[in-house]
N, C-alpha and C. Protein backbone atom coordinates (compact mmCIF):
# COMPACT_ATOMS: atom_id res chain seq x y z
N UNK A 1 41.25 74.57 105.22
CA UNK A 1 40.00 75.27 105.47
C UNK A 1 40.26 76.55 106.24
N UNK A 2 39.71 77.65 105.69
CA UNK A 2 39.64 78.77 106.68
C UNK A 2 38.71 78.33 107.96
N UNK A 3 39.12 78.93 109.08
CA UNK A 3 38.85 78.87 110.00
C UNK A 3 37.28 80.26 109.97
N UNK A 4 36.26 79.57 110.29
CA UNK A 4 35.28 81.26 110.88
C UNK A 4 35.35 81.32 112.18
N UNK A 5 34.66 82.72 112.70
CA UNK A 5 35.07 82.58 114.06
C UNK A 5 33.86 84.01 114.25
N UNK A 6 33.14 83.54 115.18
CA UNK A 6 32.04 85.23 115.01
C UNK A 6 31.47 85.15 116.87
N UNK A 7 31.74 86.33 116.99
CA UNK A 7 31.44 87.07 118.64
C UNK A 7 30.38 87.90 118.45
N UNK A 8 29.41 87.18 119.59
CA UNK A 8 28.28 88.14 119.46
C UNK A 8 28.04 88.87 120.88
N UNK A 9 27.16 89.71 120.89
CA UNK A 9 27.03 90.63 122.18
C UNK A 9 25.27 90.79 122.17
N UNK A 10 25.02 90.99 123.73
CA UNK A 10 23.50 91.97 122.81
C UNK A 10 23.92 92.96 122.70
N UNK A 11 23.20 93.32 121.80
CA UNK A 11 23.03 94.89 121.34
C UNK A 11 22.12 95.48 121.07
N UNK A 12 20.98 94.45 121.64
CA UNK A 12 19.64 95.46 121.11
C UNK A 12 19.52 96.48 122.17
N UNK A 13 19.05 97.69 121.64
CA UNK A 13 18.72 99.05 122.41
C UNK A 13 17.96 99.06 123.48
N UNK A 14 16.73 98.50 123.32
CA UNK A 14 15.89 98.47 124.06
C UNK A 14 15.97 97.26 125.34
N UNK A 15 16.96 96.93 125.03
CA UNK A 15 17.68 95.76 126.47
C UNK A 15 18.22 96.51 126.98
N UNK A 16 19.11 97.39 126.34
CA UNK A 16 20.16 97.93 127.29
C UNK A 16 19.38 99.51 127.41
N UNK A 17 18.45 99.77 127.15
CA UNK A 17 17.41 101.15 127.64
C UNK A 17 17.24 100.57 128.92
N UNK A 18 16.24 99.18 129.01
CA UNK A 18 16.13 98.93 130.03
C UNK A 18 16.72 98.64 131.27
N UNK A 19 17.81 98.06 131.20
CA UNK A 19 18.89 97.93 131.84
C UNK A 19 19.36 99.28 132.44
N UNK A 20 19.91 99.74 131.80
CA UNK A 20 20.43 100.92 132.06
C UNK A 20 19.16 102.28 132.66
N UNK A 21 17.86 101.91 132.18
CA UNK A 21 17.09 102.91 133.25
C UNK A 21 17.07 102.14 134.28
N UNK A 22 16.65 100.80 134.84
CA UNK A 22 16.96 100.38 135.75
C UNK A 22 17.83 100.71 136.61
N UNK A 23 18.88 100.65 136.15
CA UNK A 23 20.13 100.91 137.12
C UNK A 23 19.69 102.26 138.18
N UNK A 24 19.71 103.67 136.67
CA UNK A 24 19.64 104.98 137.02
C UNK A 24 18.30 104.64 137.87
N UNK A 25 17.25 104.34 138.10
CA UNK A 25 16.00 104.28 139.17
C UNK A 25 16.28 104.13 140.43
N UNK A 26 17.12 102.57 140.37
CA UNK A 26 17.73 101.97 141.55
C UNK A 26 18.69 102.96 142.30
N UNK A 27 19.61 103.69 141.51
CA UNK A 27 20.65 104.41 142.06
C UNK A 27 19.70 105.77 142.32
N UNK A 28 19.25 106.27 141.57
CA UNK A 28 17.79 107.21 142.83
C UNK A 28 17.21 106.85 143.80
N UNK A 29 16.80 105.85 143.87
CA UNK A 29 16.27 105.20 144.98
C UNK A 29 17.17 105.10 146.20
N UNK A 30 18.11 104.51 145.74
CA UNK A 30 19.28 104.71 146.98
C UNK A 30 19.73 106.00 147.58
N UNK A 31 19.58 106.99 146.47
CA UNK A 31 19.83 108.23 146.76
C UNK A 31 18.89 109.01 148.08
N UNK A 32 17.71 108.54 147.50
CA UNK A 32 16.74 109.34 148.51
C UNK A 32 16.55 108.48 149.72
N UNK A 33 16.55 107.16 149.32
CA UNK A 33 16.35 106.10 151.17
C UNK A 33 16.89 105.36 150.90
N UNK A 34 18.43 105.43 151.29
CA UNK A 34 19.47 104.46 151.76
C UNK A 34 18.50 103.47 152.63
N UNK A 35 19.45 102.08 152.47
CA UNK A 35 19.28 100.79 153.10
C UNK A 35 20.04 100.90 154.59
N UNK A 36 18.94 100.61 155.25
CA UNK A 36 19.28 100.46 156.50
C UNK A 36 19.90 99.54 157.10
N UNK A 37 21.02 99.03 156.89
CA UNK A 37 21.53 97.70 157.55
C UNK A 37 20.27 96.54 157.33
N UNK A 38 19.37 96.42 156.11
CA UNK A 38 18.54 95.15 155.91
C UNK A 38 19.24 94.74 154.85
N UNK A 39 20.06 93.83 155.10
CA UNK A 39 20.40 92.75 154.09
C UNK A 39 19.88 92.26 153.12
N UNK A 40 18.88 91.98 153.31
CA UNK A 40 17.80 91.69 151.67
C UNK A 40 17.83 92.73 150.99
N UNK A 41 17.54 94.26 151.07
CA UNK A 41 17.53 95.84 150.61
C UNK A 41 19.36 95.32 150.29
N UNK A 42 19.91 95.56 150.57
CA UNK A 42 21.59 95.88 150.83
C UNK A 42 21.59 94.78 149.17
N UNK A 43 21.44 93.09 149.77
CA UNK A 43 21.80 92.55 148.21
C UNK A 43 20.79 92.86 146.98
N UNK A 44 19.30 93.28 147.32
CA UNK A 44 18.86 93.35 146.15
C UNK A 44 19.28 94.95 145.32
N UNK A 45 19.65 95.36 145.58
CA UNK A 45 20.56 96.48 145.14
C UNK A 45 21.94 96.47 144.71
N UNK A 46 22.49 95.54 145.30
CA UNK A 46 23.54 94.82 144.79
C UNK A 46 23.46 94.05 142.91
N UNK A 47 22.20 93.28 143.21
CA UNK A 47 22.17 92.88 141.98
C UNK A 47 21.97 93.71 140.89
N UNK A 48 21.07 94.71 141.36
CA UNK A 48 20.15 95.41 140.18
C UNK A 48 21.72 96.09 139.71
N UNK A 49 22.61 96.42 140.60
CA UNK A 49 23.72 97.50 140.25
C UNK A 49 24.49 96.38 139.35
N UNK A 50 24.67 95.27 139.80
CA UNK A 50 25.10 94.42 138.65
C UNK A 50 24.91 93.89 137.61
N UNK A 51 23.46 93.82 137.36
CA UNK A 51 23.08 93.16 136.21
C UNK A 51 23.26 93.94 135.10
N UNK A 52 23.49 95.55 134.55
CA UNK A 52 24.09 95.36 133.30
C UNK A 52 25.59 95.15 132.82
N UNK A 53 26.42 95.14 133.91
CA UNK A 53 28.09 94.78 133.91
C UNK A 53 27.64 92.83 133.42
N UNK A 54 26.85 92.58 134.06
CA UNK A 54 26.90 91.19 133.67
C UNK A 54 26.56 90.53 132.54
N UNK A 55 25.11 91.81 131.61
CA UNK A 55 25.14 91.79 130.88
C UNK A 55 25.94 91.99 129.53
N UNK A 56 26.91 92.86 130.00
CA UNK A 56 27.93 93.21 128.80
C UNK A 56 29.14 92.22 129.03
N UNK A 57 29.59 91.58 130.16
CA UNK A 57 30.45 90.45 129.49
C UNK A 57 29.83 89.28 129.18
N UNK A 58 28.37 88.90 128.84
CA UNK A 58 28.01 88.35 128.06
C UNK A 58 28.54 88.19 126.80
N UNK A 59 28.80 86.72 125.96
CA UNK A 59 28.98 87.00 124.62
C UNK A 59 29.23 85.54 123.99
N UNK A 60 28.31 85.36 122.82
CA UNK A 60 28.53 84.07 122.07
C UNK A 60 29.62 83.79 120.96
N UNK A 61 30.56 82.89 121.19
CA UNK A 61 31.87 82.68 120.48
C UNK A 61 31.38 81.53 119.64
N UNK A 62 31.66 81.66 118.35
CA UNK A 62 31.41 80.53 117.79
C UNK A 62 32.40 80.00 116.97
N UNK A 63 33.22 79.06 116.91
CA UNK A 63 34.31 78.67 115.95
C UNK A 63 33.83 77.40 115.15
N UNK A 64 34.21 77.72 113.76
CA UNK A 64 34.17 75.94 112.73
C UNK A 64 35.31 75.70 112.80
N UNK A 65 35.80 74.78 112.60
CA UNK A 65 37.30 74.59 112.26
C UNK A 65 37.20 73.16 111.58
N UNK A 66 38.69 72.44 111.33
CA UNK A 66 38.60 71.34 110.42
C UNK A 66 38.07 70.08 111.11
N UNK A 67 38.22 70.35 112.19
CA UNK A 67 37.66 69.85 113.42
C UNK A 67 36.23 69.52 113.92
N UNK A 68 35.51 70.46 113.75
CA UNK A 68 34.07 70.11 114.14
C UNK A 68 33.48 72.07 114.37
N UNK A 69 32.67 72.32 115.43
CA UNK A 69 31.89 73.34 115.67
C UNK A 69 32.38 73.71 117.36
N UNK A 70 32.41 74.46 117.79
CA UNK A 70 33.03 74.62 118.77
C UNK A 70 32.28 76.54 119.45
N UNK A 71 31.19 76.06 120.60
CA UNK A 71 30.35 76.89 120.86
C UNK A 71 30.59 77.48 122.53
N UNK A 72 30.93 78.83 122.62
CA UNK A 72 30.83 78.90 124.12
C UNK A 72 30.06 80.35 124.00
N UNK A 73 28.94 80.66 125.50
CA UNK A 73 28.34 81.26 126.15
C UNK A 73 28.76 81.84 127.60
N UNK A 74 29.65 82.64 126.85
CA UNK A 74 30.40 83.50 128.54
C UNK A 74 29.35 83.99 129.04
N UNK A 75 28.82 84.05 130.09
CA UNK A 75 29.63 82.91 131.36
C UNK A 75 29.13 81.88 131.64
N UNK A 76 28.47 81.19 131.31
CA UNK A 76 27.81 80.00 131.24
C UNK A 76 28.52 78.56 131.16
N UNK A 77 29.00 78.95 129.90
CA UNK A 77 30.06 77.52 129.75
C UNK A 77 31.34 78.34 129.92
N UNK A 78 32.22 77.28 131.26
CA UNK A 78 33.25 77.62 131.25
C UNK A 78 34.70 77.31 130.56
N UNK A 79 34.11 76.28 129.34
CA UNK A 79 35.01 75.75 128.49
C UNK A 79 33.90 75.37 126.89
N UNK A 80 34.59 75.86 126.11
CA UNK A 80 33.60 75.37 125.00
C UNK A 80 32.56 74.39 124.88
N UNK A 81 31.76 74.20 123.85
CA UNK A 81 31.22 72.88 123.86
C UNK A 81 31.59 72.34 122.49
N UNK A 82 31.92 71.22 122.70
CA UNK A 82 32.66 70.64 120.92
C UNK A 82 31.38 69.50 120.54
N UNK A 83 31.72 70.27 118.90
CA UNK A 83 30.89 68.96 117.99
C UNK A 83 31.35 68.79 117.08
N UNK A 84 31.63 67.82 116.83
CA UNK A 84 32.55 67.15 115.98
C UNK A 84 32.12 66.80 114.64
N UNK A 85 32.48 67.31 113.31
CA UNK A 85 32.03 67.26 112.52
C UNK A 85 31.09 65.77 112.35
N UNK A 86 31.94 64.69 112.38
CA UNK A 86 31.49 63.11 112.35
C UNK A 86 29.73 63.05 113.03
N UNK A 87 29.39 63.80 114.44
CA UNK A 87 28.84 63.60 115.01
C UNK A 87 27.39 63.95 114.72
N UNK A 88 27.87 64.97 113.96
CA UNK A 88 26.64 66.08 112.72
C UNK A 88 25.49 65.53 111.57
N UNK A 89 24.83 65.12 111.80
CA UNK A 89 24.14 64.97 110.43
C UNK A 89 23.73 65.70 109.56
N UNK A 90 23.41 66.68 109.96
CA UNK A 90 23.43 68.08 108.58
C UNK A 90 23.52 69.46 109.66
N UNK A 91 23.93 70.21 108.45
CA UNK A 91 23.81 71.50 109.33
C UNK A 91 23.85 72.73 107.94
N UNK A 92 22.46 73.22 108.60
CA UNK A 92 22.21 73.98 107.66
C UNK A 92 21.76 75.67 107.88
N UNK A 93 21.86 76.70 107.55
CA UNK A 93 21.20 78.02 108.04
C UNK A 93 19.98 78.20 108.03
N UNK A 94 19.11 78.64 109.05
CA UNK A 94 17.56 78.81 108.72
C UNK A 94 17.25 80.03 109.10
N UNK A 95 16.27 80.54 109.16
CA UNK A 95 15.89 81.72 109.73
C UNK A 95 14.06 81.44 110.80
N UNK A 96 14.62 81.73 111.95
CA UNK A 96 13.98 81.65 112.80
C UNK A 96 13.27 82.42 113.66
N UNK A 97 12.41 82.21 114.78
CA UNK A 97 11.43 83.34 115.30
C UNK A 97 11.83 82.56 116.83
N UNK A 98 12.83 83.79 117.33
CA UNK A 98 13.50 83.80 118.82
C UNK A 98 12.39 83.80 119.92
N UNK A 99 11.59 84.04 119.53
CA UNK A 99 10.16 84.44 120.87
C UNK A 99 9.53 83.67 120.69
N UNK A 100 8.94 83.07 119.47
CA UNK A 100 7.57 82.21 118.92
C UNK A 100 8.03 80.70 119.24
N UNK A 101 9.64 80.39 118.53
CA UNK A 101 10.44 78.97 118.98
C UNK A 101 11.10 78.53 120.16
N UNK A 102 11.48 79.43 121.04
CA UNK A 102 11.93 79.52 121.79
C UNK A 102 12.33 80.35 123.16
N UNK A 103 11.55 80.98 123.15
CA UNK A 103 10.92 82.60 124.08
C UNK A 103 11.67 83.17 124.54
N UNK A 104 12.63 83.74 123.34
CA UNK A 104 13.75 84.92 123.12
C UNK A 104 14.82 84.54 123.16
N UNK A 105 15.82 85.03 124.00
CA UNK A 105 17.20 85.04 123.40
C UNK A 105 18.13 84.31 124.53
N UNK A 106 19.57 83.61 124.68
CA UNK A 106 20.13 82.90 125.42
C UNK A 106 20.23 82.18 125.48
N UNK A 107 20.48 81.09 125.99
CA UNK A 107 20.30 79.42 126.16
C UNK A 107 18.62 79.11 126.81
N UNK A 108 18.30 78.28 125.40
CA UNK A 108 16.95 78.23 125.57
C UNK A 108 16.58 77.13 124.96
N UNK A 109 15.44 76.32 125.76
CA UNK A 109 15.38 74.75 124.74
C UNK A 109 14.14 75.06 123.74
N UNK A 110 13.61 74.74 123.18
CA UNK A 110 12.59 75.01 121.72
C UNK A 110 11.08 74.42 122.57
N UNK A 111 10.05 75.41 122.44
CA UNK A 111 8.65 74.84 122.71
C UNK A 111 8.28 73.28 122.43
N UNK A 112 8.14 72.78 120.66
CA UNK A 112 7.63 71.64 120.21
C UNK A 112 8.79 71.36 119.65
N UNK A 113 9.75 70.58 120.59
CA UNK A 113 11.12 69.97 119.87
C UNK A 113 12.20 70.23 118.87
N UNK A 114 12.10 71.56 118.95
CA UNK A 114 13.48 72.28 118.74
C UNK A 114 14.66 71.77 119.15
N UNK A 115 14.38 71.89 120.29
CA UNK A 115 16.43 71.46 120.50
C UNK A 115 16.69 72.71 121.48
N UNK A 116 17.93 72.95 121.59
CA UNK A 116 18.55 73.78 122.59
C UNK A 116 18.99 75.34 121.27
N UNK A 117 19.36 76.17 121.98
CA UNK A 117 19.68 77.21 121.27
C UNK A 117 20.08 78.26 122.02
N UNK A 118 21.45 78.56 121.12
CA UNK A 118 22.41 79.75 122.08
C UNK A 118 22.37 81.02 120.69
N UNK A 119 21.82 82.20 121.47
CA UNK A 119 21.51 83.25 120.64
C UNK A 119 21.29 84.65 121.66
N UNK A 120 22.26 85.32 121.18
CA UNK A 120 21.99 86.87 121.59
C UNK A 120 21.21 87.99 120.90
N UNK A 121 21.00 87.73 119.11
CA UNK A 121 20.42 88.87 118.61
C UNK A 121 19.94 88.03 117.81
N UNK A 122 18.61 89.01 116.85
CA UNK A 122 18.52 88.81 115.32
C UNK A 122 17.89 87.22 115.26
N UNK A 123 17.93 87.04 114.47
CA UNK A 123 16.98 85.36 113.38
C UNK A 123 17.57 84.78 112.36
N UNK A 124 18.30 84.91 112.51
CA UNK A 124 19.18 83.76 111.31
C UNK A 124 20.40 82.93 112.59
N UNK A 125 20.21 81.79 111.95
CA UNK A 125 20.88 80.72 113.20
C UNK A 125 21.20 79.19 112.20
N UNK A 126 22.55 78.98 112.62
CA UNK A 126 22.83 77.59 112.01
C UNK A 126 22.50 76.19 112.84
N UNK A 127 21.18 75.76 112.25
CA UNK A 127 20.41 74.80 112.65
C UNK A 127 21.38 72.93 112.34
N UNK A 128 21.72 72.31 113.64
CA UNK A 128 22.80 71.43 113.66
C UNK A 128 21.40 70.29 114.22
N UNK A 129 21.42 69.15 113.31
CA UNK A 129 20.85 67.94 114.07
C UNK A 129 22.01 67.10 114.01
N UNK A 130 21.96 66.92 115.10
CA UNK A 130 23.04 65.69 115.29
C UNK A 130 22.68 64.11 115.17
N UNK A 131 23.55 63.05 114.84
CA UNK A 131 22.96 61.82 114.79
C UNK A 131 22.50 61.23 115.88
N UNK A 132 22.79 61.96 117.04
CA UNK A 132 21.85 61.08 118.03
C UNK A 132 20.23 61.61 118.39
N UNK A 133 20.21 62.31 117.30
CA UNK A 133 18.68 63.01 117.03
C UNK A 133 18.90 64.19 117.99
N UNK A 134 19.61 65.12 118.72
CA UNK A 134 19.29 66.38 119.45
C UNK A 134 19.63 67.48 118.13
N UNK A 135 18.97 68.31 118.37
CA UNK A 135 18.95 69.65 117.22
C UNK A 135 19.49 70.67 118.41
N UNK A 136 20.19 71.58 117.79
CA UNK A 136 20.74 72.82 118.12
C UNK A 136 20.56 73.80 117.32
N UNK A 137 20.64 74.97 117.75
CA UNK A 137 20.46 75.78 116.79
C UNK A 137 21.81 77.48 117.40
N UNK A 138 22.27 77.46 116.83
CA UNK A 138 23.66 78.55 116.72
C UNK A 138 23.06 79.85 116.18
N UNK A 139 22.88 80.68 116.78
CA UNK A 139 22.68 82.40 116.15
C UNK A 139 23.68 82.68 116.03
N UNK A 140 23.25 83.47 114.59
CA UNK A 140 24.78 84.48 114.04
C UNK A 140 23.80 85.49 113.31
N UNK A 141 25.29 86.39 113.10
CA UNK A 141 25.07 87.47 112.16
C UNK A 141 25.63 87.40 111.01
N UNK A 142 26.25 86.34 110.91
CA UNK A 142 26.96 85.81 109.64
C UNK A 142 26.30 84.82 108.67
N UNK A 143 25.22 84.54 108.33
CA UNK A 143 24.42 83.91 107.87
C UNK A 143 25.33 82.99 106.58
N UNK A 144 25.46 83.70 105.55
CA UNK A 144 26.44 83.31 104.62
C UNK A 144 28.00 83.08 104.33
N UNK A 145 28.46 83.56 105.90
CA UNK A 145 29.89 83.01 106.36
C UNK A 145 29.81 81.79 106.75
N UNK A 146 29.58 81.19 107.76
CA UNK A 146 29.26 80.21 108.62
C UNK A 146 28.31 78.99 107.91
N UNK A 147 27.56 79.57 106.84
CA UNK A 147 27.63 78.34 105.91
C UNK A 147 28.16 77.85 105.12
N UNK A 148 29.21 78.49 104.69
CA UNK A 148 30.25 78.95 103.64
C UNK A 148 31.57 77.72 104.46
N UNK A 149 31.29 77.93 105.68
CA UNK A 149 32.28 76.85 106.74
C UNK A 149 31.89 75.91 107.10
N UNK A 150 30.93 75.37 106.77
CA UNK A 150 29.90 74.48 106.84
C UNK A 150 30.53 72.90 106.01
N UNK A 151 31.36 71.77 106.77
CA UNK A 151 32.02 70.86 106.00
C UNK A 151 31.31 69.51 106.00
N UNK A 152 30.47 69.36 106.01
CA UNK A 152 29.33 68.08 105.99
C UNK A 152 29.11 67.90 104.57
């Protein structure tokens, strides 16, 4: 079996508009009234300066192999998460609504019993119920790769 293997990032614009005017606001702000030795001011400026570095080593790895499914969320999981083909009861591609099923993008569990779901962009996602009845759902941009690797 070929192996697939697909890395995702965000990339939508308007995340990283925001992000990134953020930053530039915050770093004006500092410009004109520095933090006075208040610690709360001192870290919440801290964060804002971090959150789009944190955002960009964000990124969803997804591997099939002969093996099973094999999912990690830098930085979140600090070691994959394995599913084992055996463990799978079907797994199929669907196309989905990130806001309406699950209220947008990341590790997110489903409104009316979805399941869990790791997704950075876009609406097409390989929908996994497993036999102990939990559903997952995998975003890609590979829609017709990743089913194509699909060994159930």
């Amino acid at each position: 079996m070929t192996e697939f293997k697909e890395t995702q990032r965000f990339t939508q614009w308007w995340l990283w508009l925001i992000l990134i005017g953020s930053w530039i606001t915050l770093i004006y702000a500092i410009a004109q009234d520095p933090p006075q030795s208040n610690l709360g001011s001192i870290v919440s400026y801290a964060i804002g300066m971090l959150l789009p570095i944190f955002f960009w080593q964000m990124r969803l790895i997804t591997r099939l192999t002969d093996e099973g499914i094999y999912v990690r969320f830098i930085p979140f999981h600090l070691k994959e998460q394995f599913y084992p083909w055996d463990s799978i009861e079907s797994a199929q591609v669907r196309t989905y609504s990130p806001l309406k099923e699950y209220g947008g993008w990341g590790i997110k569990y489903g409104f009316n019993g979805q399941g869990k779901v790791y997704n950075v962009a876009g609406n097409q996602g390989l929908q996994l119920v497993l036999k102990s009845g939990e559903k997952l759902l995998i975003g890609t941009q590979k829609p017709i790769e990743i089913q194509a690797a699909v060994r159930l």
